[in-house]
Protein backbone atom coordinates (compact mmCIF):
# COMPACT_ATOMS: atom_id res chain seq x y z
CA UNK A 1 0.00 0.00 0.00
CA UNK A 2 1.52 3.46 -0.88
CA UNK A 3 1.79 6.15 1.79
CA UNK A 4 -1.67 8.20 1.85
CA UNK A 5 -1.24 11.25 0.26
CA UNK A 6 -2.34 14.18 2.54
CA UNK A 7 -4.44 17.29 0.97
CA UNK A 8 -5.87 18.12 4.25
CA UNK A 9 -7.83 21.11 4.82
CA UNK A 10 -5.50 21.98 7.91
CA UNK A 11 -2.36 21.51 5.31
CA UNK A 12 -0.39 24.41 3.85
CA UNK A 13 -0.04 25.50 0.62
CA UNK A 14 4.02 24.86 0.25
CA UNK A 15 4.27 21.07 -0.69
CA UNK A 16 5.81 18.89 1.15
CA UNK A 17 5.04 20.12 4.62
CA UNK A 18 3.82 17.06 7.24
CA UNK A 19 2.79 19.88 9.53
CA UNK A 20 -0.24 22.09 9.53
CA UNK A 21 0.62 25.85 9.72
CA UNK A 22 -2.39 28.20 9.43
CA UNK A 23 -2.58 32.00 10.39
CA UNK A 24 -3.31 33.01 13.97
CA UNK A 25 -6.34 34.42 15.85
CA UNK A 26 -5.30 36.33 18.88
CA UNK A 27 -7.43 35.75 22.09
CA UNK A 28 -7.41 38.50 25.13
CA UNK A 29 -5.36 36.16 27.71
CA UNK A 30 -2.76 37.25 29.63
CA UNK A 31 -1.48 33.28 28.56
CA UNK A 32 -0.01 31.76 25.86
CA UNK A 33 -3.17 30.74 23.87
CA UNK A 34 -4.32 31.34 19.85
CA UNK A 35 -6.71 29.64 17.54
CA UNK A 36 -5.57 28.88 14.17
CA UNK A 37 -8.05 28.65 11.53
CA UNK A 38 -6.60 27.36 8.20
CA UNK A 39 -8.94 27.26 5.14
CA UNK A 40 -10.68 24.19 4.03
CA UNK A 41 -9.53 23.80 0.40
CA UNK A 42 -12.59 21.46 -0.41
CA UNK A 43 -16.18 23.45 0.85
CA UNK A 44 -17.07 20.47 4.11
CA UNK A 45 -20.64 18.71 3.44
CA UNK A 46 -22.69 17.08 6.77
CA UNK A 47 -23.15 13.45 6.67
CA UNK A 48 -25.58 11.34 8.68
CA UNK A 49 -24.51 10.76 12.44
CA UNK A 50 -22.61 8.25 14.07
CA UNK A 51 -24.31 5.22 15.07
CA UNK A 52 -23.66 4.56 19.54
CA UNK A 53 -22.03 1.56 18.98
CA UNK A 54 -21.79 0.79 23.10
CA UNK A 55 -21.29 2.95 26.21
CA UNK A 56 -17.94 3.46 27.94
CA UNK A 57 -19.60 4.42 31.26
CA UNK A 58 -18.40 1.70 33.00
CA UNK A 59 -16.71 -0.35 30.89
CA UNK A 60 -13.54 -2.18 31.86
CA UNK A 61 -10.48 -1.66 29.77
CA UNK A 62 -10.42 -5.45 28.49
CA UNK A 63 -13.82 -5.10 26.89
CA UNK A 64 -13.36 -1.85 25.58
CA UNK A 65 -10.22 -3.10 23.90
CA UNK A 66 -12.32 -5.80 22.56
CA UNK A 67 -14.37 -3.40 21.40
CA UNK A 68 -11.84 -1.48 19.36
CA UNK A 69 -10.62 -4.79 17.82
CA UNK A 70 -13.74 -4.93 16.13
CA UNK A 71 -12.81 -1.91 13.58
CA UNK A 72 -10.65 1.17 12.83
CA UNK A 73 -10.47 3.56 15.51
CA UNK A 74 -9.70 7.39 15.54
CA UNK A 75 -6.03 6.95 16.87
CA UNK A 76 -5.52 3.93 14.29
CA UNK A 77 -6.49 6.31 11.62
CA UNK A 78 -2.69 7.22 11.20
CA UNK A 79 -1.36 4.02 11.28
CA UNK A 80 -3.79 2.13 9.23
CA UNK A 81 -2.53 4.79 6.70
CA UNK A 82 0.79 4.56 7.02
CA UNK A 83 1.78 7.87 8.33
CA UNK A 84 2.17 7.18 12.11
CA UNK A 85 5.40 8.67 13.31
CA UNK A 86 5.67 5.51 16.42
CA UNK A 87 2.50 2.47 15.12
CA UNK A 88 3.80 1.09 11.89
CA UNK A 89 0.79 -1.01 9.96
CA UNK A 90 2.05 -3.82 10.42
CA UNK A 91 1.85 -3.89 14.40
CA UNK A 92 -1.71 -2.32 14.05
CA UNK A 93 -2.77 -5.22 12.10
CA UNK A 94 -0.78 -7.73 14.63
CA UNK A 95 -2.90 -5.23 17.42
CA UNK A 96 -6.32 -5.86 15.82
CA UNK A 97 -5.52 -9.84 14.77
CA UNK A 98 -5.31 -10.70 18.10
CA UNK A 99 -0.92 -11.29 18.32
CA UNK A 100 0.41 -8.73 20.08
CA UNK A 101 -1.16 -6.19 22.85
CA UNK A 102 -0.73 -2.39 22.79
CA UNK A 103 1.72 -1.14 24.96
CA UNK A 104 1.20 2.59 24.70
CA UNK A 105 -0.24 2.22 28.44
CA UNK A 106 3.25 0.60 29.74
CA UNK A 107 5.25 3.07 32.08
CA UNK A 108 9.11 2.68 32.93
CA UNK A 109 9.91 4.82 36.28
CA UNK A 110 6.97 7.30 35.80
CA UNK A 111 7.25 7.80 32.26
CA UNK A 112 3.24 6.82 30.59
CA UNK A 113 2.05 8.82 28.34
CA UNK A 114 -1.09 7.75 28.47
CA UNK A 115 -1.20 8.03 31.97
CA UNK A 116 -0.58 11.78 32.06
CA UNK A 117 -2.54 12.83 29.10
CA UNK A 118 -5.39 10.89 30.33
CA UNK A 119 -4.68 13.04 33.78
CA UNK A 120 -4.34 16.16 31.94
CA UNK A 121 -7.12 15.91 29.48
CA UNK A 122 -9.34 17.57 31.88
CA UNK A 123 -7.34 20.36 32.55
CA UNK A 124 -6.74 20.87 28.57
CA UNK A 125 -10.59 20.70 28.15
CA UNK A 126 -11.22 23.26 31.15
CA UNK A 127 -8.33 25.63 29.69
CA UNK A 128 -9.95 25.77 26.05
CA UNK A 129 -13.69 26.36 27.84
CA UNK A 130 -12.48 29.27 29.63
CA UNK A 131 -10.63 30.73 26.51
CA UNK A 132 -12.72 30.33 23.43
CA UNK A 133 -16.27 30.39 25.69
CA UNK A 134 -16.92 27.26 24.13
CA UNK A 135 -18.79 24.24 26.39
CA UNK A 136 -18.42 20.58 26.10
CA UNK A 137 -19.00 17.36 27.54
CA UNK A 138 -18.28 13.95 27.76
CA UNK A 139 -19.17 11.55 24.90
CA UNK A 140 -19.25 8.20 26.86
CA UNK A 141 -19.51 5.62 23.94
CA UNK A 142 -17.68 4.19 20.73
CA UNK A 143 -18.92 5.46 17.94
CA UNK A 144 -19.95 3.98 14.74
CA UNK A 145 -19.79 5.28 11.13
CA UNK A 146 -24.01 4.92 10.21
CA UNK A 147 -22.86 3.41 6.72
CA UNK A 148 -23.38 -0.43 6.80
CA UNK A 149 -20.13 -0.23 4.24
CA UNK A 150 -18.19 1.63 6.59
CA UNK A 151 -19.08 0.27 9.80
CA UNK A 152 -15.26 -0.57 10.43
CA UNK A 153 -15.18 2.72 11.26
CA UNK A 154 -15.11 3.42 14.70
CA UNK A 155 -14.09 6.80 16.92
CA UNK A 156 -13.42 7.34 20.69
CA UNK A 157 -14.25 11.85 21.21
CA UNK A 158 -13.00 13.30 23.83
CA UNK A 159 -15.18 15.79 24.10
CA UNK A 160 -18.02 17.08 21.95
CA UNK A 161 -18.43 21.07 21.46
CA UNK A 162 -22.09 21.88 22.81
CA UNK A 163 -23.90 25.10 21.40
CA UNK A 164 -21.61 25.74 18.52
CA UNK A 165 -22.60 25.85 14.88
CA UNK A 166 -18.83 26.27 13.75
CA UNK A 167 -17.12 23.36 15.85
CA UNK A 168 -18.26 20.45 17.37
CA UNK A 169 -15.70 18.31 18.39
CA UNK A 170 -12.62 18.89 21.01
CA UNK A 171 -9.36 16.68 20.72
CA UNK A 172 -7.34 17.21 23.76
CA UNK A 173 -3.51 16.94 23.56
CA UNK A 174 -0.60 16.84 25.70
CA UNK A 175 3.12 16.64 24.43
CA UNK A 176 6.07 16.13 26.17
CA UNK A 177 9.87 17.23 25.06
CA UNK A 178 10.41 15.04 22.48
CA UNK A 179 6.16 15.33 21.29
CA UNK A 180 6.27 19.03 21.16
CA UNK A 181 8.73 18.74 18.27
CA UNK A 182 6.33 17.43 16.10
CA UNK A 183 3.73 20.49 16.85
CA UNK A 184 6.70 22.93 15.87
CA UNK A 185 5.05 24.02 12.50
CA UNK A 186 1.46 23.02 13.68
CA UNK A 187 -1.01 20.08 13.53
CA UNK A 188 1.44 16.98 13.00
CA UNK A 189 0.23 15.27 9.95
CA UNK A 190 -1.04 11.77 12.14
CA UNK A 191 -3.47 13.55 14.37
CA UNK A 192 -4.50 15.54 11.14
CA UNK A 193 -5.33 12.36 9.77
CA UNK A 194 -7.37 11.45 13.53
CA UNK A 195 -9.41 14.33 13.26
CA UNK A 196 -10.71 13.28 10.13
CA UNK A 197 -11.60 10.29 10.96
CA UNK A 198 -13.46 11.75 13.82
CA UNK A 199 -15.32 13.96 11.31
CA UNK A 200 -16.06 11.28 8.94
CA UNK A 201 -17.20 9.01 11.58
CA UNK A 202 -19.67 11.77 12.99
CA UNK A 203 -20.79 13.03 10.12
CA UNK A 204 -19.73 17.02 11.96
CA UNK A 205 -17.70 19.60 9.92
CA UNK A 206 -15.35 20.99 11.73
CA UNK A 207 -13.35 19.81 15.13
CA UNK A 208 -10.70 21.99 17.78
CA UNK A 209 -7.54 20.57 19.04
CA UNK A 210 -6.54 21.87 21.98
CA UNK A 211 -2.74 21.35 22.69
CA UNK A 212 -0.60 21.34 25.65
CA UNK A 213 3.12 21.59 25.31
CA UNK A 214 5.53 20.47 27.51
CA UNK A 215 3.08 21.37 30.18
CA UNK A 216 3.05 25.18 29.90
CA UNK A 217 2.02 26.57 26.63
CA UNK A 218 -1.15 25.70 24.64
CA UNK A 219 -2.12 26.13 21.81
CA UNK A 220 -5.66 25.87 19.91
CA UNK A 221 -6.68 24.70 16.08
CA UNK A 222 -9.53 24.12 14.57
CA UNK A 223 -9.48 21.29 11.53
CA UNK A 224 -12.38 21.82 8.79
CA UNK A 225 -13.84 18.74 7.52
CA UNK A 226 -12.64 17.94 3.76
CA UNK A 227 -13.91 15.38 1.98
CA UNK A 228 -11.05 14.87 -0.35
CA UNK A 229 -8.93 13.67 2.13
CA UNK A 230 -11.95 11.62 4.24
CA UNK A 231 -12.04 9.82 0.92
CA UNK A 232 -8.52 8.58 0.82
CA UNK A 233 -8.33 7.79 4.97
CA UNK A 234 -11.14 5.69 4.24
CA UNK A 235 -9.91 4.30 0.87
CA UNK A 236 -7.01 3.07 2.59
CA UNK A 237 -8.33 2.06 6.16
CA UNK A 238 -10.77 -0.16 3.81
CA UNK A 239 -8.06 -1.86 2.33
CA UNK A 240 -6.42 -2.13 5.97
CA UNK A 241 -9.22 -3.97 7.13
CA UNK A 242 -9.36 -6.29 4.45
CA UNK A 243 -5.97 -7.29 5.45
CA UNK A 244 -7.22 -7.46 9.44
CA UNK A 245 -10.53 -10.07 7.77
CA UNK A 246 -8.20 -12.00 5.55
CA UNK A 247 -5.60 -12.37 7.87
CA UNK A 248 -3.20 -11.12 6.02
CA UNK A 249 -0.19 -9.35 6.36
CA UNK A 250 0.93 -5.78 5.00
CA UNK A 251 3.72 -4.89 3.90
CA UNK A 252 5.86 -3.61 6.34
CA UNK A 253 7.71 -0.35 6.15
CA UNK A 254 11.14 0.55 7.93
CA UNK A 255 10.27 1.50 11.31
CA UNK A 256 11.18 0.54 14.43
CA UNK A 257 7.48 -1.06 15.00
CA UNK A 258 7.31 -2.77 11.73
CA UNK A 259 10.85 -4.83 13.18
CA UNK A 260 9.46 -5.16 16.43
CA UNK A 261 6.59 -6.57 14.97
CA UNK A 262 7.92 -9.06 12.15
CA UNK A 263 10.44 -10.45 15.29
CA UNK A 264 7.15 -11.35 17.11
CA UNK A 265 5.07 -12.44 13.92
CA UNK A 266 8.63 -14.65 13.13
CA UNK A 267 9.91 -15.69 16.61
CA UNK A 268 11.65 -19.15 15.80
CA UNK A 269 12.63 -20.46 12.26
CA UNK A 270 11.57 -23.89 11.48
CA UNK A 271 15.31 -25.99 12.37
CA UNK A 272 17.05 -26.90 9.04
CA UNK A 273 14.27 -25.49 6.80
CA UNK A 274 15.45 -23.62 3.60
CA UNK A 275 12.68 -21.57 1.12
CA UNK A 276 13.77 -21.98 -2.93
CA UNK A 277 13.12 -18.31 -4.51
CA UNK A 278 15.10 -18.46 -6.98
CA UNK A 279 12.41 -18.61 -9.65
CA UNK A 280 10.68 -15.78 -7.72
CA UNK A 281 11.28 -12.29 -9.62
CA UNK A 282 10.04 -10.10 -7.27
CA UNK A 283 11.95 -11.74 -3.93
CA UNK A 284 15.14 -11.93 -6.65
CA UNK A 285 14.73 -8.22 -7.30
CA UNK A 286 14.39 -7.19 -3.19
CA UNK A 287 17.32 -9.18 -3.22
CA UNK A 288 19.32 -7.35 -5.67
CA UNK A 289 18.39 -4.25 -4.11
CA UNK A 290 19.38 -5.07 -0.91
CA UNK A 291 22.81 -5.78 -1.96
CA UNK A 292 22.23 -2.33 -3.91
CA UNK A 293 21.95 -0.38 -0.86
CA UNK A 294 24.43 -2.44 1.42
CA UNK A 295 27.25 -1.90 -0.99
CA UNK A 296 26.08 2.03 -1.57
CA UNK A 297 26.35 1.91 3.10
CA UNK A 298 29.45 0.48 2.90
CA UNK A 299 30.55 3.41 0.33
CA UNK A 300 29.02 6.42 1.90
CA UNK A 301 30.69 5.21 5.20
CA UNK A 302 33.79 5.30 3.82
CA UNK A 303 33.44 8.86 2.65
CA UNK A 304 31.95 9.46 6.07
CA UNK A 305 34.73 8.08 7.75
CA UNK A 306 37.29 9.76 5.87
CA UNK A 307 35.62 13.64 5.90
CA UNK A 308 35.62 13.10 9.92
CA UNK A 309 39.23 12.32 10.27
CA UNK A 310 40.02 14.99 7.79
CA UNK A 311 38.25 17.06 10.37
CA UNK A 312 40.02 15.28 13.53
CA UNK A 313 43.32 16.30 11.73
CA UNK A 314 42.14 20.37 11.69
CA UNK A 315 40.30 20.14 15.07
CA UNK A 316 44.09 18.56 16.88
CA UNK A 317 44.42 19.35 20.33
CA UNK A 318 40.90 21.47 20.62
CA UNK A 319 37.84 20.59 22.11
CA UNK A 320 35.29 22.39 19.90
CA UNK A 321 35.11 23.78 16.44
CA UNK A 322 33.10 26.26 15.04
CA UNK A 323 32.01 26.43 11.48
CA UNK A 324 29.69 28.37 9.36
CA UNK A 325 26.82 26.20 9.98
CA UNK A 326 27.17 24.27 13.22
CA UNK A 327 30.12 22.71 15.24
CA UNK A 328 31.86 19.69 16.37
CA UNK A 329 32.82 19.07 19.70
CA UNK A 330 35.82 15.97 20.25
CA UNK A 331 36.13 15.70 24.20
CA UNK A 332 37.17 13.15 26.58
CA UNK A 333 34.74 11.31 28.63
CA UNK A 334 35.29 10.94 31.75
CA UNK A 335 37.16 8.09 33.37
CA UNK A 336 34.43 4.96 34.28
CA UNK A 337 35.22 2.16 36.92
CA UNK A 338 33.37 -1.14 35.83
CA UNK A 339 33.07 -4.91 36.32
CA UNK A 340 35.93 -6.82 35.07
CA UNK A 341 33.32 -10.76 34.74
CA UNK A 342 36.07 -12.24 32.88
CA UNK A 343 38.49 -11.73 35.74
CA UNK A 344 36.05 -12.54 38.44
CA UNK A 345 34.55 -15.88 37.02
CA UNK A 346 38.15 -17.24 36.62
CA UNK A 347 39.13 -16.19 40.22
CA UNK A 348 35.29 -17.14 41.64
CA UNK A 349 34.24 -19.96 39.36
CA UNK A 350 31.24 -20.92 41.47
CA UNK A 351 29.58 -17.69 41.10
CA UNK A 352 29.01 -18.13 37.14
CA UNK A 353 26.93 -21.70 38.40
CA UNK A 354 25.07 -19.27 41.19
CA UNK A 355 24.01 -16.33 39.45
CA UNK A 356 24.14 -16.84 35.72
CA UNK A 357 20.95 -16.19 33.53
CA UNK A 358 20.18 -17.38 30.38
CA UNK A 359 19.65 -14.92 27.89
CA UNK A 360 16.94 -15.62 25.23
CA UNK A 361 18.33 -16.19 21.63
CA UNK A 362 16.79 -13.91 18.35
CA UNK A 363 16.66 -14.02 14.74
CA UNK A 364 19.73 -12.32 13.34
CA UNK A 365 19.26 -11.15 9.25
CA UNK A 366 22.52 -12.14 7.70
CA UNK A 367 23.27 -12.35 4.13
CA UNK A 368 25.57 -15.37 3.36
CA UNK A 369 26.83 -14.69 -0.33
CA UNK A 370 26.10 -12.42 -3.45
């Protein structure tokens, strides 16, 4: 499946751009707070409305994942596409078939996402209430698209926008460091793609997102339905699906998920077993163009290699160097005092035997010959 191509009615007019950057209303605030409105480039039409598919009040977090397995939600939008900067499609579709859990709710040493956005969300909601005048409330149910031929469309709102001709749904956001970097030029192209869903889904015309950054500036945008680009999200979450009924694969892409998620669709290899595809053009041509781009790595690391010590050479004895359009700094780390195992297994034999651990065994990719 090829990449979904974006004409969104929160995208700019330079090409190119995975951002949204629109002009700015000011609000009277002594905080950091503006609506941007970009124009829609395709006028937005009402559809029918969503179909209450089942109530959340009350509803444990097994069964409501159960629930989602059962089509394409909002926040899969993105990754059913293809776009998602962390869920490639292939570990959505290992997600919805059932062979792997989602792990966006795991937290290492207070770190959870989820956790805090989930404990922020209500703050983000009350902020945009007291700064556009705007009420909401709580939409406690999955929702379904009201097309029989699109009910694999499902959407979670976090809020709905009450009394308000021009907007009727609020996304609420919160991004960390390393998430605020993808708001730098606007609405990052995935949740573009999730609020479009949500407007598809609904049948409304126009949605906010509320933003918080790094837990101190926010930000407000309001997405314009465009049925252009609802047309493609569900052209290609259709064919998603099909893969999720037929059990079938897609292709991955190069990202860190779509590894992660062949290493748990592939765990062991069959002992002994070989696969013939020599008479297989396609597999002879990935082939060929694997050894393509290894021998092209191997090249442009050389090069690499050789600019940097050219640079070591002019650098010498300094720490730092400046140039026109950055710099380099070549310091010493500092001196580190660790184990020596060799040394203490063949002086204390007995404590390999008392403390070892086995270490589980993986799939290593290895090319054997050209």
């Amino acid at each position: 499946m090829n990449m979904i191509a974006l004409h969104s009615t929160t995208q700019p007019r330079r090409a190119k751009r995975s951002t949204v950057k629109a002009k700015t209303m000011r609000i009277p605030s002594n905080t950091k707070a503006n609506i941007e409105h970009p124009t829609p480039l395709v006028p937005s039409t009402q559809s029918t409305n969503a179909k209450r598919l089942v109530s959340t009040k009350g509803l444990s977090r097994e069964d409501w994942l159960a629930v989602r397995k059962q089509g394409v939600g909002s926040s899969d939008a993105a990754a059913a596409c293809g776009i998602h900067p962390y869920l490639s499609m292939l570990e959505l579709w290992m997600i919805k078939t059932g062979r792997m859990s989602s792990n966006i709710d795991e937290s290492i040493e207070g770190y959870s996402p989820l956790y805090w956005g989930n404990t922020l969300e209500p703050m983000v909601a009350k902020y945009y209430q007291e700064h556009t005048g705007n009420k909401v409330r709580r939409v406690n149910a999955v929702l379904q698209h009201a097309d029989p031929d699109k009910h694999f469309m499902l959407a979670n709102l976090d809020y709905a926008v009450t009394g308000n001709d021009e907007v009727q749904i609020l996304e609420c956001k919160t991004a960390g460091e390393h998430g605020a970097k993808l708001w730098k030029h606007g609405v990052p192209l995935y949740v573009t793609c999730q609020v479009q869903h949500q407007l598809a889904v609904t049948g409304k015309t126009a949605a906010h997102i509320c933003v918080l950054l790094c837990g101190h500036e926010a930000k407000i945008y309001k997405v314009e339905r465009d049925e252009r680009l609802i047309e493609s999200i569900m052209e290609h979450e259709r064919q998603f699906w099909q893969y999720v009924q037929t059990d079938t694969p897609p292709t991955p892409d190069h990202s860190e998920s779509a590894a992660k998620a062949l290493k748990l669709l592939y765990p062991t290899p069959k002992p002994s077993s070989k696969v013939d595809l020599r008479d297989d053009d396609g597999a002879n041509k990935l082939f060929e163009q694997l050894l393509s781009y290894r021998d092209y790595m191997q090249e442009l690391e050389k090069r690499h290699d050789q600019v940097k010590h050219q640079l070591q050479t002019l650098i010498a004895a300094d720490e730092v160097a400046v140039f026109e359009k950055g710099a380099i700094s070549w310091k010493r780390s500092k001196d580190s005092i660790g184990l020596d195992s060799k040394a203490v297994i063949k002086a204390h034999p007995e404590l390999l035997a008392k403390f070892s651990k086995t270490k589980q065994g993986s799939r290593r990719f290895v090319i054997l010959n050209d």
